[in-house]
PDB file of N, CA and C in Angstrom:
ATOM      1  N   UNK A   1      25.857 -23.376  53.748  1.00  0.00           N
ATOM      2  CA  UNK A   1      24.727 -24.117  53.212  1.00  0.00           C
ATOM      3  C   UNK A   1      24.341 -25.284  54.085  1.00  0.00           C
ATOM      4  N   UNK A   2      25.318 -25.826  54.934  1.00  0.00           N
ATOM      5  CA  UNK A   2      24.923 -26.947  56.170  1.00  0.00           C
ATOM      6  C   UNK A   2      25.496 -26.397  57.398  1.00  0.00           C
ATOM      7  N   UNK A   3      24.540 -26.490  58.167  1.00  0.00           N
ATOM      8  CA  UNK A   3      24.283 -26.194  59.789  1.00  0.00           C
ATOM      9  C   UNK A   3      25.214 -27.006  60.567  1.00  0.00           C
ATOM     10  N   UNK A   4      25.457 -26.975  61.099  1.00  0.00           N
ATOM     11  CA  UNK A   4      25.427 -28.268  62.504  1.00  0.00           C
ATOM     12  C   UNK A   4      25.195 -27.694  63.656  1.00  0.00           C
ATOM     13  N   UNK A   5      24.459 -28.369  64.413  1.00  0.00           N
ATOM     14  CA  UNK A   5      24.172 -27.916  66.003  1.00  0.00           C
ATOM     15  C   UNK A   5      24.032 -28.593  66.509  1.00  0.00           C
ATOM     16  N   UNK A   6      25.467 -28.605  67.945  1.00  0.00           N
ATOM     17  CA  UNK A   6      25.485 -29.259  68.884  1.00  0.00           C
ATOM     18  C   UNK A   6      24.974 -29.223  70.393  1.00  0.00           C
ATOM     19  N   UNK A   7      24.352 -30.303  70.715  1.00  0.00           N
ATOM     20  CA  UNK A   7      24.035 -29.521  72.036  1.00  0.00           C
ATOM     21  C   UNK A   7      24.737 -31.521  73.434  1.00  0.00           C
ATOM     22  N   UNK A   8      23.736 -30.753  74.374  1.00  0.00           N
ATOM     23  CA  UNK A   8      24.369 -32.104  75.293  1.00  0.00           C
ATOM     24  C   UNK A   8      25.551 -32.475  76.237  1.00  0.00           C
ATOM     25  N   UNK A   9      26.510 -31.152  76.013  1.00  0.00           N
ATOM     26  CA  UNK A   9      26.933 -31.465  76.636  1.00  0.00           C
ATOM     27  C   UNK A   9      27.840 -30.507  78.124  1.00  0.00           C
ATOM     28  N   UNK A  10      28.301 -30.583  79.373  1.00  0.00           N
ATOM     29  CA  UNK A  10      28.392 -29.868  80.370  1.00  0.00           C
ATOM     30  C   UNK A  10      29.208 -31.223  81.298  1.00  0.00           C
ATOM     31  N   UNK A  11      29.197 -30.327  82.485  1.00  0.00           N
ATOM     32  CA  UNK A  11      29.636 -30.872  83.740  1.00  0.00           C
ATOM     33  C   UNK A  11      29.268 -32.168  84.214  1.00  0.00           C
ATOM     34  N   UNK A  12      30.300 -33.357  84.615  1.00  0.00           N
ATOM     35  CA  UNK A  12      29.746 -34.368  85.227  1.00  0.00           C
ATOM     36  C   UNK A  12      30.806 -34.804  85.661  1.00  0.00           C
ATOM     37  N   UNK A  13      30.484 -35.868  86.930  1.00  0.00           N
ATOM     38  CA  UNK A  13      31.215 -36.636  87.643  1.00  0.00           C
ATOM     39  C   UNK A  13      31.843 -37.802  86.926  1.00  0.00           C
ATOM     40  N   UNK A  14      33.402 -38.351  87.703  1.00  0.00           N
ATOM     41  CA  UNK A  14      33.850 -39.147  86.878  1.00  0.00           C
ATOM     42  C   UNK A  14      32.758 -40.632  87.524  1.00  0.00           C
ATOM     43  N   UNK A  15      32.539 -41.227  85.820  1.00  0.00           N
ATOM     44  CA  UNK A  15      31.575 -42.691  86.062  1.00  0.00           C
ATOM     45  C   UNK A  15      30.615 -41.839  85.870  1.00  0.00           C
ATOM     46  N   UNK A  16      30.095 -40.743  85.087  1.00  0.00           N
ATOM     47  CA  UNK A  16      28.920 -40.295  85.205  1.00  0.00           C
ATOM     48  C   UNK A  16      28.788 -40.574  83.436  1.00  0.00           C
ATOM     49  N   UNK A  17      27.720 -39.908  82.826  1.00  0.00           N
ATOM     50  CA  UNK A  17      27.374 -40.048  81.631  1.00  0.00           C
ATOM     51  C   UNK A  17      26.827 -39.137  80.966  1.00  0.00           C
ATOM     52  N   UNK A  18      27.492 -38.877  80.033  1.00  0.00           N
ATOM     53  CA  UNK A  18      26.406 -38.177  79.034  1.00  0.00           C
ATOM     54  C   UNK A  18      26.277 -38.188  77.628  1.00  0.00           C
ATOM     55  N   UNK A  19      25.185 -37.118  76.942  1.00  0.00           N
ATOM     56  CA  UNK A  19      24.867 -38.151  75.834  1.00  0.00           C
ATOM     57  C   UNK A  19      24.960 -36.328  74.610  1.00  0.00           C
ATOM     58  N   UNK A  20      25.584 -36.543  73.829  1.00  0.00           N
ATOM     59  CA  UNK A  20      25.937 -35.587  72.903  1.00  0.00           C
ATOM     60  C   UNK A  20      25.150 -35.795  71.855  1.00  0.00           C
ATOM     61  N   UNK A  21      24.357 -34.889  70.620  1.00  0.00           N
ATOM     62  CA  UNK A  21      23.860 -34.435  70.045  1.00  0.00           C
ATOM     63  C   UNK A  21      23.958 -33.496  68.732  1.00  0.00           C
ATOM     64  N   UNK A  22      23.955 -34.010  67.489  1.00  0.00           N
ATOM     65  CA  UNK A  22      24.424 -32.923  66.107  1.00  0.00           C
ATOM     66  C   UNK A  22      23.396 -33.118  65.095  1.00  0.00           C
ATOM     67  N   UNK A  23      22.816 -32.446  64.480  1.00  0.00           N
ATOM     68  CA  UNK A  23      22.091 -32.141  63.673  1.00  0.00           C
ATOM     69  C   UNK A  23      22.620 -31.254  62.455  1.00  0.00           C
ATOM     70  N   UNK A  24      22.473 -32.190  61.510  1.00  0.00           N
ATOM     71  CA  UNK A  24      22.157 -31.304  60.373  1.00  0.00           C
ATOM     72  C   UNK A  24      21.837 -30.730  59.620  1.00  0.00           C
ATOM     73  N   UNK A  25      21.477 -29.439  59.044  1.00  0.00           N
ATOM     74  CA  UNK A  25      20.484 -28.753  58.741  1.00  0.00           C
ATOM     75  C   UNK A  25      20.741 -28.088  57.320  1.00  0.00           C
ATOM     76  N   UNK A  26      20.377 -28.045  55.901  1.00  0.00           N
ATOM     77  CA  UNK A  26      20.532 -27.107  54.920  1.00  0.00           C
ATOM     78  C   UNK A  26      20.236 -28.052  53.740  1.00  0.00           C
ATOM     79  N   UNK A  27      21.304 -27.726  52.918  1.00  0.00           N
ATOM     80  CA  UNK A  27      20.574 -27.776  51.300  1.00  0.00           C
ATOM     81  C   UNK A  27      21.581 -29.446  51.210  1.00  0.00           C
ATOM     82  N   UNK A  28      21.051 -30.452  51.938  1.00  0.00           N
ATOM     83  CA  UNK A  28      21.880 -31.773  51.739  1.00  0.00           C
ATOM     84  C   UNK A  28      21.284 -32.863  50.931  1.00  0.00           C
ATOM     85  N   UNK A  29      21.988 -33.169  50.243  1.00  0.00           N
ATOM     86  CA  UNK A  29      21.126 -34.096  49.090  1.00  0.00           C
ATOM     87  C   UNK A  29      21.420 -35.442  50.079  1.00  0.00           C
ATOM     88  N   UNK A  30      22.714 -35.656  50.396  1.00  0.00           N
ATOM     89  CA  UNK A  30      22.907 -36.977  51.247  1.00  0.00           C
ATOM     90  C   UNK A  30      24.243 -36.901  52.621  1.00  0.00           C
ATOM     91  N   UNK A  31      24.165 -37.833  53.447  1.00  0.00           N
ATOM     92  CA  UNK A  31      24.805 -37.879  54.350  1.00  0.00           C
ATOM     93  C   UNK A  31      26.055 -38.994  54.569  1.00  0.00           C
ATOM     94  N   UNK A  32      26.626 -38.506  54.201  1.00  0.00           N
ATOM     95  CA  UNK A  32      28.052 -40.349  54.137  1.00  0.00           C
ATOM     96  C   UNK A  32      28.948 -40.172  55.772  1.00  0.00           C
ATOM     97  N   UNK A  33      29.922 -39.805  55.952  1.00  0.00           N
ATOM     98  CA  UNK A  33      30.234 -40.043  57.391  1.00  0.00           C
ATOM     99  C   UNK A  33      29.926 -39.063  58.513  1.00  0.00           C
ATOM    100  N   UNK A  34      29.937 -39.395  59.353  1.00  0.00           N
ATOM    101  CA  UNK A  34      29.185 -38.634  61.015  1.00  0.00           C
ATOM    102  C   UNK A  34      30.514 -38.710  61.733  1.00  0.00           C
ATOM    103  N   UNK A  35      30.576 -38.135  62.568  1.00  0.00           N
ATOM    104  CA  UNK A  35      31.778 -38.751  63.441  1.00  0.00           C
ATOM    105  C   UNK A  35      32.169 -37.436  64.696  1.00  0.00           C
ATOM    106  N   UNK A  36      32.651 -37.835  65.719  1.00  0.00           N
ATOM    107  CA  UNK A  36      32.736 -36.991  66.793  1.00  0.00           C
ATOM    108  C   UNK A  36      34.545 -36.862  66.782  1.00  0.00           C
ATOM    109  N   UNK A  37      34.876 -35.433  67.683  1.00  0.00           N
ATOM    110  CA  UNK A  37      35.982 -35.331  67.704  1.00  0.00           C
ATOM    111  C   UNK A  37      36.401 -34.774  68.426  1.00  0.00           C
ATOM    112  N   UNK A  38      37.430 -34.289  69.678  1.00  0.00           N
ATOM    113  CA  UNK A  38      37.795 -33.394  70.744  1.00  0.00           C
ATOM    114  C   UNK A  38      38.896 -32.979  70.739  1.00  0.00           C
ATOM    115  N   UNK A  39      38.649 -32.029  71.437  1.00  0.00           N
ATOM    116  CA  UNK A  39      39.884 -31.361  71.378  1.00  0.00           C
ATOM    117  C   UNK A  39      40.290 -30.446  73.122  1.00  0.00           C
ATOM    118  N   UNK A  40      41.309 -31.340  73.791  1.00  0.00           N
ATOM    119  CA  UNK A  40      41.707 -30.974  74.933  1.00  0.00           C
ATOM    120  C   UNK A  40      42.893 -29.327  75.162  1.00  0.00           C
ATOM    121  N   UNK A  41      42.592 -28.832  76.240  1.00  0.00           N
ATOM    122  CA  UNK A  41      43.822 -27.644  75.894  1.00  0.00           C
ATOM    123  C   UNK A  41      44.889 -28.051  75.971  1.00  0.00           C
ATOM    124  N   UNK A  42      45.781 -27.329  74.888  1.00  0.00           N
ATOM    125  CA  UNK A  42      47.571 -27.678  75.030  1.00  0.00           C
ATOM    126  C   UNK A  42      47.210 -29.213  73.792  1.00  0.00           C
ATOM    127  N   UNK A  43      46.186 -29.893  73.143  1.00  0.00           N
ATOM    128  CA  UNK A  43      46.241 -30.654  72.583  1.00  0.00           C
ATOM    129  C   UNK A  43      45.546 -30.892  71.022  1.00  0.00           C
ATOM    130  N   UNK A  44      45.760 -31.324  70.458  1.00  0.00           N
ATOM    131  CA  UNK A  44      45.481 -31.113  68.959  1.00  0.00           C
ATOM    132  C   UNK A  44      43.943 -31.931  68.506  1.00  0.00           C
ATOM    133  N   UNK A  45      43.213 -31.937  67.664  1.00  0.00           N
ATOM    134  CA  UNK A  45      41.976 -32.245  68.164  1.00  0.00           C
ATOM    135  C   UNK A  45      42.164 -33.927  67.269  1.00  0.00           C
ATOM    136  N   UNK A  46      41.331 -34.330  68.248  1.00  0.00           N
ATOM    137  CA  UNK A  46      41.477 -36.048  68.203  1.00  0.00           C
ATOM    138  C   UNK A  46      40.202 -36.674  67.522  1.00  0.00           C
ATOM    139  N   UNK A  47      40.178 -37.699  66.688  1.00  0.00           N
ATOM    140  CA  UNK A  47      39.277 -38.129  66.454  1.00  0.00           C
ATOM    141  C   UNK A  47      38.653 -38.863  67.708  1.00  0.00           C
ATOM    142  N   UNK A  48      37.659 -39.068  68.098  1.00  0.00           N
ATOM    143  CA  UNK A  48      37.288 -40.126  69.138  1.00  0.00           C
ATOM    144  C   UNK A  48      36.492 -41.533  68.381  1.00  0.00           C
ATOM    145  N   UNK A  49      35.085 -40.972  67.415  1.00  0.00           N
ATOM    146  CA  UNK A  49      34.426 -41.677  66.626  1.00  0.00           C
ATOM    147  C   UNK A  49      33.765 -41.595  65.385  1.00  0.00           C
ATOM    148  N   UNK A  50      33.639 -42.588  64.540  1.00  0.00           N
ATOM    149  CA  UNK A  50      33.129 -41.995  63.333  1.00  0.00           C
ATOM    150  C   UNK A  50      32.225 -43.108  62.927  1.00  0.00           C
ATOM    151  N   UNK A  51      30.879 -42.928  61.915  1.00  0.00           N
ATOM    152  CA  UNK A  51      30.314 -43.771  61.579  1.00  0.00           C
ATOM    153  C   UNK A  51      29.915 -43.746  60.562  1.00  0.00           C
ATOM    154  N   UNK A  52      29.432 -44.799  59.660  1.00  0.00           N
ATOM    155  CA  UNK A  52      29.500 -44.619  58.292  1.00  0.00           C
ATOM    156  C   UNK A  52      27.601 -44.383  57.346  1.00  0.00           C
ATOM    157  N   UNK A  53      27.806 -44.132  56.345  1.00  0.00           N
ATOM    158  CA  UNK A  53      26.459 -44.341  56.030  1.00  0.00           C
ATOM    159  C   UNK A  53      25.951 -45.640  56.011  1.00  0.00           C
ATOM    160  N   UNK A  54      26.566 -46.439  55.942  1.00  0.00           N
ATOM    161  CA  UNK A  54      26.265 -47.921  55.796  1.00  0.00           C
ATOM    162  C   UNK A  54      25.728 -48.742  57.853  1.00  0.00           C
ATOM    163  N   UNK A  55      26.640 -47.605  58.272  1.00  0.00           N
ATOM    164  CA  UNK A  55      26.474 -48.042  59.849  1.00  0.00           C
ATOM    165  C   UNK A  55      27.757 -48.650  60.336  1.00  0.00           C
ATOM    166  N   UNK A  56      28.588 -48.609  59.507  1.00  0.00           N
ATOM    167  CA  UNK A  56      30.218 -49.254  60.258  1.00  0.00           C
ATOM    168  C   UNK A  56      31.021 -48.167  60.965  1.00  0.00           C
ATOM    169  N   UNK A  57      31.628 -48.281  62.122  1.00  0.00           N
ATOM    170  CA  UNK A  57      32.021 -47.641  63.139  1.00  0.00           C
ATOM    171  C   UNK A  57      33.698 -47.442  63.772  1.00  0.00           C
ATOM    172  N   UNK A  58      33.891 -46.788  64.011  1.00  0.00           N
ATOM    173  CA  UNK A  58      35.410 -46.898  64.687  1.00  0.00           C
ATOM    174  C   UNK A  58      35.867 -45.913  65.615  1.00  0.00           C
ATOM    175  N   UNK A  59      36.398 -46.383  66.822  1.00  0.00           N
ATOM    176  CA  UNK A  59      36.380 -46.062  67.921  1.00  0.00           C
ATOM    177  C   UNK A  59      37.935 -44.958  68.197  1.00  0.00           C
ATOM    178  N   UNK A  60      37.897 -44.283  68.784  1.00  0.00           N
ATOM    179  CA  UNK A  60      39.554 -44.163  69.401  1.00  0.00           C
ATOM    180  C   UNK A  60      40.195 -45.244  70.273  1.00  0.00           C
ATOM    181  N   UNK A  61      41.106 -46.014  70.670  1.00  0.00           N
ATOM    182  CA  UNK A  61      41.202 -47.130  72.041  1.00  0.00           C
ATOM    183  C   UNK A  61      40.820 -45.826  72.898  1.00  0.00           C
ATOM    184  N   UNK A  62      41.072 -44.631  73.375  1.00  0.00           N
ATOM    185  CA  UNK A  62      40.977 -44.563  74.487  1.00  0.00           C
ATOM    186  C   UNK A  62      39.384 -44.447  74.946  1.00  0.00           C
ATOM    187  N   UNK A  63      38.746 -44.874  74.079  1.00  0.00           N
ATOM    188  CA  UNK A  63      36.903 -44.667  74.569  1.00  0.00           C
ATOM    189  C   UNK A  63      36.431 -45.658  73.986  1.00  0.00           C
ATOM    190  N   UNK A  64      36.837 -47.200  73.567  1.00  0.00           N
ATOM    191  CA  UNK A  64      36.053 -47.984  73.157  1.00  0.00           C
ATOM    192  C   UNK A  64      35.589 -48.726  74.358  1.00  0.00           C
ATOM    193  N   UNK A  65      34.404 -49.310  74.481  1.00  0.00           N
ATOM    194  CA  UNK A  65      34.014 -49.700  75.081  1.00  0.00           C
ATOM    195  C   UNK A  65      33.221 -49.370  76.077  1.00  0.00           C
ATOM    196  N   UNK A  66      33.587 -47.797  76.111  1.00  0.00           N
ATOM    197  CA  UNK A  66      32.635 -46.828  77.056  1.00  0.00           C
ATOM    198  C   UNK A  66      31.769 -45.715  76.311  1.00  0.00           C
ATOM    199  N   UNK A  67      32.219 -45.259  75.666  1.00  0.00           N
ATOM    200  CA  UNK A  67      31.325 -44.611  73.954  1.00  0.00           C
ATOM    201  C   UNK A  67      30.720 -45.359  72.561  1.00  0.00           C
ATOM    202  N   UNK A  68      29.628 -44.664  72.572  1.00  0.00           N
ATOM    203  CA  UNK A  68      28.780 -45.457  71.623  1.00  0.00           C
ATOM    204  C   UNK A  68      28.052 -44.320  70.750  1.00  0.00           C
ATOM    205  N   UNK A  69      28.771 -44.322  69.739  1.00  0.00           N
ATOM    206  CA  UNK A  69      28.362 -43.753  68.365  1.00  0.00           C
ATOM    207  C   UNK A  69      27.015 -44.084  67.379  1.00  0.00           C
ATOM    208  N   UNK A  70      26.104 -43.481  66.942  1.00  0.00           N
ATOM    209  CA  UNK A  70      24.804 -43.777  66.778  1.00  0.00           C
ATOM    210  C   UNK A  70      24.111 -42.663  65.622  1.00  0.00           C
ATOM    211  N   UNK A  71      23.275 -43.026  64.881  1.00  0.00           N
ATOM    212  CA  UNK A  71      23.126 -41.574  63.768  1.00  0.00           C
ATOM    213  C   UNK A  71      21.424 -42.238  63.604  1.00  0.00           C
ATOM    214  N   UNK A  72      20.585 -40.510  63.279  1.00  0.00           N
ATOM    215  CA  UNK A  72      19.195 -41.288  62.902  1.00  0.00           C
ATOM    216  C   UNK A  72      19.365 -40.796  61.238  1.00  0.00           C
ATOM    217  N   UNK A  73      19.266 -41.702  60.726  1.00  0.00           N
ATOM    218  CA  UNK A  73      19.245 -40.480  59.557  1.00  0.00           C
ATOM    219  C   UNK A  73      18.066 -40.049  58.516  1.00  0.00           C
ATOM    220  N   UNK A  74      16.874 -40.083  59.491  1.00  0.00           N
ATOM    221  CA  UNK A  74      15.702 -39.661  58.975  1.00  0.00           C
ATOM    222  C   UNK A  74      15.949 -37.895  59.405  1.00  0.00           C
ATOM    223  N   UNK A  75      16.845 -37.917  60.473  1.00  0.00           N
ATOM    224  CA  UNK A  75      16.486 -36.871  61.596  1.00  0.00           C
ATOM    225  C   UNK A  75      18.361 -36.218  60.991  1.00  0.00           C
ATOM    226  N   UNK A  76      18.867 -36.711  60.445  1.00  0.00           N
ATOM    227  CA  UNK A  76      20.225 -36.205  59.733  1.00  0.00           C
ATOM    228  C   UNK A  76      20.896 -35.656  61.108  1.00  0.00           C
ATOM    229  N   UNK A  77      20.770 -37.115  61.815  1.00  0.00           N
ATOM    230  CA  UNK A  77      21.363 -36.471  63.433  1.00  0.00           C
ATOM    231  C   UNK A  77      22.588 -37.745  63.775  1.00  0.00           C
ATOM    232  N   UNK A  78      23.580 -37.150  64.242  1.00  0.00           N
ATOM    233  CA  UNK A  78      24.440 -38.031  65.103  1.00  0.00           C
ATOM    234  C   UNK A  78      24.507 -38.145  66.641  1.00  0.00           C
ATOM    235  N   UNK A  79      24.411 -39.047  67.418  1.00  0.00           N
ATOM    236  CA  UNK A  79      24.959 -38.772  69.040  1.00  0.00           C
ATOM    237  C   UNK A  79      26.486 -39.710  69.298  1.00  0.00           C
ATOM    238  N   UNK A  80      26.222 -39.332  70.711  1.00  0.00           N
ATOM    239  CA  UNK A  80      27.555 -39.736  71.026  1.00  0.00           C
ATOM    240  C   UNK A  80      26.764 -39.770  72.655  1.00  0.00           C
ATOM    241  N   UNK A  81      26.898 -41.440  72.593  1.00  0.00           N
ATOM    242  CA  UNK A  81      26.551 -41.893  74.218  1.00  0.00           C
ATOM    243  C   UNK A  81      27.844 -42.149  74.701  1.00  0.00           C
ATOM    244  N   UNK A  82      28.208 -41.446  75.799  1.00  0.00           N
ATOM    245  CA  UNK A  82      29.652 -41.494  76.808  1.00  0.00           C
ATOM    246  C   UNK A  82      29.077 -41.814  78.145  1.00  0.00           C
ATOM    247  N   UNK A  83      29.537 -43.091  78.558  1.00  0.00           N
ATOM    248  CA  UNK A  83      29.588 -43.637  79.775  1.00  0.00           C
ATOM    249  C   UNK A  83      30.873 -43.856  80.322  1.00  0.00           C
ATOM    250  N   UNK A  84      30.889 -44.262  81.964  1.00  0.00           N
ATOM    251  CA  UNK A  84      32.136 -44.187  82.310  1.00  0.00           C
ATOM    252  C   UNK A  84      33.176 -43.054  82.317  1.00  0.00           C
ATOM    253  N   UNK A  85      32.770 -42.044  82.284  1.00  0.00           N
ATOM    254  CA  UNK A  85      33.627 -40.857  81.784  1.00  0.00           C
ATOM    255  C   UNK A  85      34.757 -40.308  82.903  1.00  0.00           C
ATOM    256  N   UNK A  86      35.909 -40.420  82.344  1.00  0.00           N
ATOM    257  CA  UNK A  86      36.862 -40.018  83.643  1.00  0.00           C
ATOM    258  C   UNK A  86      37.350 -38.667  82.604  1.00  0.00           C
ATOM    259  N   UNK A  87      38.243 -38.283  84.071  1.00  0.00           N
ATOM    260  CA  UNK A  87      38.491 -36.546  83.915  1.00  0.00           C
ATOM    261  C   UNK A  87      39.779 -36.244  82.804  1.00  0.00           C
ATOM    262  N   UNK A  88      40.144 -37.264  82.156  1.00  0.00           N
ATOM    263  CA  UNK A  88      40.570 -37.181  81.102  1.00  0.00           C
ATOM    264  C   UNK A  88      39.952 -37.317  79.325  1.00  0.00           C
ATOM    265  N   UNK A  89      38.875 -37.013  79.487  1.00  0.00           N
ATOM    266  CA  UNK A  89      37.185 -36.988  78.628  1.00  0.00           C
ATOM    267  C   UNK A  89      37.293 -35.819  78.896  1.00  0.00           C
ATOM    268  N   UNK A  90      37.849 -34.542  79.371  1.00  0.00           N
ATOM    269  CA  UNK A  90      37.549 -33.345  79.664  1.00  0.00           C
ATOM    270  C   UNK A  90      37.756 -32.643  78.133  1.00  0.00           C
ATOM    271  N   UNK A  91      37.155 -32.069  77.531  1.00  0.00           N
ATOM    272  CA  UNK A  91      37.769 -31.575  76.384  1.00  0.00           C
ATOM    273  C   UNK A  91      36.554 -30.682  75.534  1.00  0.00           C
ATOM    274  N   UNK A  92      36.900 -29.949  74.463  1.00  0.00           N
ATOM    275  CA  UNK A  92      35.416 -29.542  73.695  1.00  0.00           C
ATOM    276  C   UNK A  92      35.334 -30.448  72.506  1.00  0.00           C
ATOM    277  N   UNK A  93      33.953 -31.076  72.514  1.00  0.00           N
ATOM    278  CA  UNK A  93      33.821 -31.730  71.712  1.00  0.00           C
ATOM    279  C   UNK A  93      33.028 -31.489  70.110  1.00  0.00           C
ATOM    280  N   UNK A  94      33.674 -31.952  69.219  1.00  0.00           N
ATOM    281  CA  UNK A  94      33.614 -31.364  67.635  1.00  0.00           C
ATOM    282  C   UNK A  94      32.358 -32.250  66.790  1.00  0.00           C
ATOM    283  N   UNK A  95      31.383 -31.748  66.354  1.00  0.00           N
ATOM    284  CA  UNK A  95      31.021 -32.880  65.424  1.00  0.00           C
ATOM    285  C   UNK A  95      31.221 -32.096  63.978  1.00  0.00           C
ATOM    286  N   UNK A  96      31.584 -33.879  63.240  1.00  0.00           N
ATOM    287  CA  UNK A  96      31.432 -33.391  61.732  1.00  0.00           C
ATOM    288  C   UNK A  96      30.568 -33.979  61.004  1.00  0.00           C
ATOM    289  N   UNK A  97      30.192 -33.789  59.801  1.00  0.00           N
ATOM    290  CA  UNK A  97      29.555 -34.480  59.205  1.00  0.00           C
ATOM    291  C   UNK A  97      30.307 -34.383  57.225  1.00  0.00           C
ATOM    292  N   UNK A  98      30.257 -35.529  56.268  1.00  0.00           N
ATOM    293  CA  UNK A  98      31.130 -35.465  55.116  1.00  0.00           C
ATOM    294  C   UNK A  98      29.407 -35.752  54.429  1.00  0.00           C
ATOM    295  N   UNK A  99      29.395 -35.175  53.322  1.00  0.00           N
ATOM    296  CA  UNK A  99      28.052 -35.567  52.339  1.00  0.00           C
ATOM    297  C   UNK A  99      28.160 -34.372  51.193  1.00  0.00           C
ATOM    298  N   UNK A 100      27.171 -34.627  50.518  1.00  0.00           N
ATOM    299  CA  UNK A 100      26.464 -33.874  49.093  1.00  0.00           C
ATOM    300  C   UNK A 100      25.724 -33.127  49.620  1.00  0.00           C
ATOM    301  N   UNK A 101      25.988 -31.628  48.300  1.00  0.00           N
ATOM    302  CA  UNK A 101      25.181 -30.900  48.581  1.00  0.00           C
ATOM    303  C   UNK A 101      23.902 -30.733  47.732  1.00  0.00           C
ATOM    304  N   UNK A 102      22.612 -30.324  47.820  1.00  0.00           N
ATOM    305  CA  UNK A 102      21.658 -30.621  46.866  1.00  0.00           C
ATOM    306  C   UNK A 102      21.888 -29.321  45.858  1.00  0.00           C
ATOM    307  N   UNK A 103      21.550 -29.969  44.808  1.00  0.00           N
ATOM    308  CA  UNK A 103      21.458 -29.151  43.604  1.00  0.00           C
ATOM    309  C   UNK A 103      22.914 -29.026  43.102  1.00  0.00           C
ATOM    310  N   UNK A 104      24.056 -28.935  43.517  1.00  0.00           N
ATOM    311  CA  UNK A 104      25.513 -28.718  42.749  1.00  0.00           C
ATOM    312  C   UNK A 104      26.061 -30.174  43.369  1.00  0.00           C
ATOM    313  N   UNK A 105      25.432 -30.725  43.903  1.00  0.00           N
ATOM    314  CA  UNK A 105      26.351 -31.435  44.064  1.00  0.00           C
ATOM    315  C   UNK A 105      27.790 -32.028  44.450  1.00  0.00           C
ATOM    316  N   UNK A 106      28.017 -31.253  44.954  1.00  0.00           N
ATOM    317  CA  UNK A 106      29.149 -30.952  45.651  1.00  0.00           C
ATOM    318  C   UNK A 106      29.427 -31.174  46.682  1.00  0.00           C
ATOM    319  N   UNK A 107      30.352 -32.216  47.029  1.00  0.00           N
ATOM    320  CA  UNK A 107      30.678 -32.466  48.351  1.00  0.00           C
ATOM    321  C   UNK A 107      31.280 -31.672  49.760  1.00  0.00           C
ATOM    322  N   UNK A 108      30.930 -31.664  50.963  1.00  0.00           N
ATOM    323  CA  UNK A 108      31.286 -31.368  51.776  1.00  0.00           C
ATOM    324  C   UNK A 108      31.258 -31.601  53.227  1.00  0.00           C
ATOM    325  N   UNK A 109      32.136 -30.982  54.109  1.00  0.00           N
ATOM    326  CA  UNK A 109      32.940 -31.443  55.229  1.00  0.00           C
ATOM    327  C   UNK A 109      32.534 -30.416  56.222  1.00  0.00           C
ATOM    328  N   UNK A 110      31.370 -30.517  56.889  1.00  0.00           N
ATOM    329  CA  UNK A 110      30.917 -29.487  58.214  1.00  0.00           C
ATOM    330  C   UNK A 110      31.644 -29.481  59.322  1.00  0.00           C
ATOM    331  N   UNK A 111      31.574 -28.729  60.144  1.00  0.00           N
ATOM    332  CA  UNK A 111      31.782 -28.718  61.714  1.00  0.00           C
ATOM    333  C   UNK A 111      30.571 -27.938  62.601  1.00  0.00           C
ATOM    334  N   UNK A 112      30.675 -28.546  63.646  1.00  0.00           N
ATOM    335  CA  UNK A 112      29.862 -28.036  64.637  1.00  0.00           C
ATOM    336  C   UNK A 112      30.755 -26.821  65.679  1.00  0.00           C
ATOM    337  N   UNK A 113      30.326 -26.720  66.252  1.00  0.00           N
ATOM    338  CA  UNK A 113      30.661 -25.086  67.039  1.00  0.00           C
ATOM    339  C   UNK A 113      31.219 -25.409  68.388  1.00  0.00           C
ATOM    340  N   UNK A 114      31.156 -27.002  68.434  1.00  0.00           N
ATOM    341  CA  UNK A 114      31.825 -27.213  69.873  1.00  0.00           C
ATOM    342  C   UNK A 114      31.013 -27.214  70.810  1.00  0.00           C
ATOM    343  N   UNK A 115      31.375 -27.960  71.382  1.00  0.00           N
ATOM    344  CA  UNK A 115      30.215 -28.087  73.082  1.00  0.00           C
ATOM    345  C   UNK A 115      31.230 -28.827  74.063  1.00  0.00           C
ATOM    346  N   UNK A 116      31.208 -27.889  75.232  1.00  0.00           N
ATOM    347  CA  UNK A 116      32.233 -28.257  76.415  1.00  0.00           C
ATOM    348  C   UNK A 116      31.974 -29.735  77.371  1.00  0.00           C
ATOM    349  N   UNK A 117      32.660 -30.467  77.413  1.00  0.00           N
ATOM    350  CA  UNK A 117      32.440 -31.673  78.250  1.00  0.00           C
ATOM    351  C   UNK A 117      33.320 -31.574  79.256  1.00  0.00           C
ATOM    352  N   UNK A 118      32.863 -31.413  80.527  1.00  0.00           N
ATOM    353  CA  UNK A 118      33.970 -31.555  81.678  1.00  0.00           C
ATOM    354  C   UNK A 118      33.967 -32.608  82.815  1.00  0.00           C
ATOM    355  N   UNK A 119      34.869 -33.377  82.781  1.00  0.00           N
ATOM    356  CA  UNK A 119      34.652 -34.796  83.913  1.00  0.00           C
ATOM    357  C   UNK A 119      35.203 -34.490  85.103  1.00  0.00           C
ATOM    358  N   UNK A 120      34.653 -33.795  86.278  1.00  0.00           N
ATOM    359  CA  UNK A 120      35.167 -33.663  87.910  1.00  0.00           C
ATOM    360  C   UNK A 120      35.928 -35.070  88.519  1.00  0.00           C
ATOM    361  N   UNK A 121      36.836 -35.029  88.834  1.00  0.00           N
ATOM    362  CA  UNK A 121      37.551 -36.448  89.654  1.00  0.00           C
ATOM    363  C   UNK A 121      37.016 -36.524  90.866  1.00  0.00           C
TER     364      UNK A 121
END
C-alpha cells in the first residue's frame, strides 16, 4: 500500500558528493519518521540518519558533519545530501519511512529497494 523509490545514487570520487532521493507513494494518511540507512558487505545494516516529523534529526558519528538529512513533505520525499564522501561510504543505501495508513489506519514501516553508493579512493 506504500511505495518507496529510491533513486541518486552511483559512483564517485572520494571528497566527491552526492545527493540521494525517496519518495513516497500510496494510501498515506501521514508521515512521522524518514530516515536513511546502509548496509556494507560482510556488514549488518546501519542506521546513518533519521528525521522527524517535527524536523529533529540524528546523525550516525561516522557522517555527522558531512551528511545532511532533509524531507519535503508536501512532496512525501526524503534526501540525503553526502559530502565529503570517502571509500568507506561505500555501501547500498536503505530508505525508510514510519507513518499511517489512510482509511485503517494503521501504522507502518516501509523500505526502499536500495540504491548502490560507491566511493573510489
Amino acid at each position: 500500500q506504500v511505495q518507496l523509490v529510491e533513486s541518486g545514487g552511483g559512483l564517485v570520487q572520494a571528497g566527491g558528493s552526492l545527493r540521494l532521493s525517496c519518495a513516497a507513494s500510496g494510501s498515506i494518511f501521514s508521515i512521522n519518521a524518514m530516515g536513511w540507512y546502509r548496509q556494507a558487505p560482510g556488514k549488518q545494516r546501519e542506521l546513518v540518519a533519521r528525521i522527524t516529523s517535527g524536523g529533529s534529526t540524528n546523525y550516525a558519528d561516522s557522517v555527522k558533519g558531512r551528511f545532511t538529512i532533509s524531507r519535503d513533505n508536501a512532496k512525501n520525499t526524503v534526501y540525503l545530501q553526502m559530502n565529503s564522501l570517502k571509500p568507506e561510504d561505500t555501501a547500498v543505501y536503505y530508505c525508510n519511512v514510519d507513518g499511517v495508513i489512510a482509511g485503517t489506519w494503521a501504522d507502518f514501516s516501509s523500505w526502499g529497494q536500495g540504491t548502490q553508493v560507491t566511493v573510489s579512493s
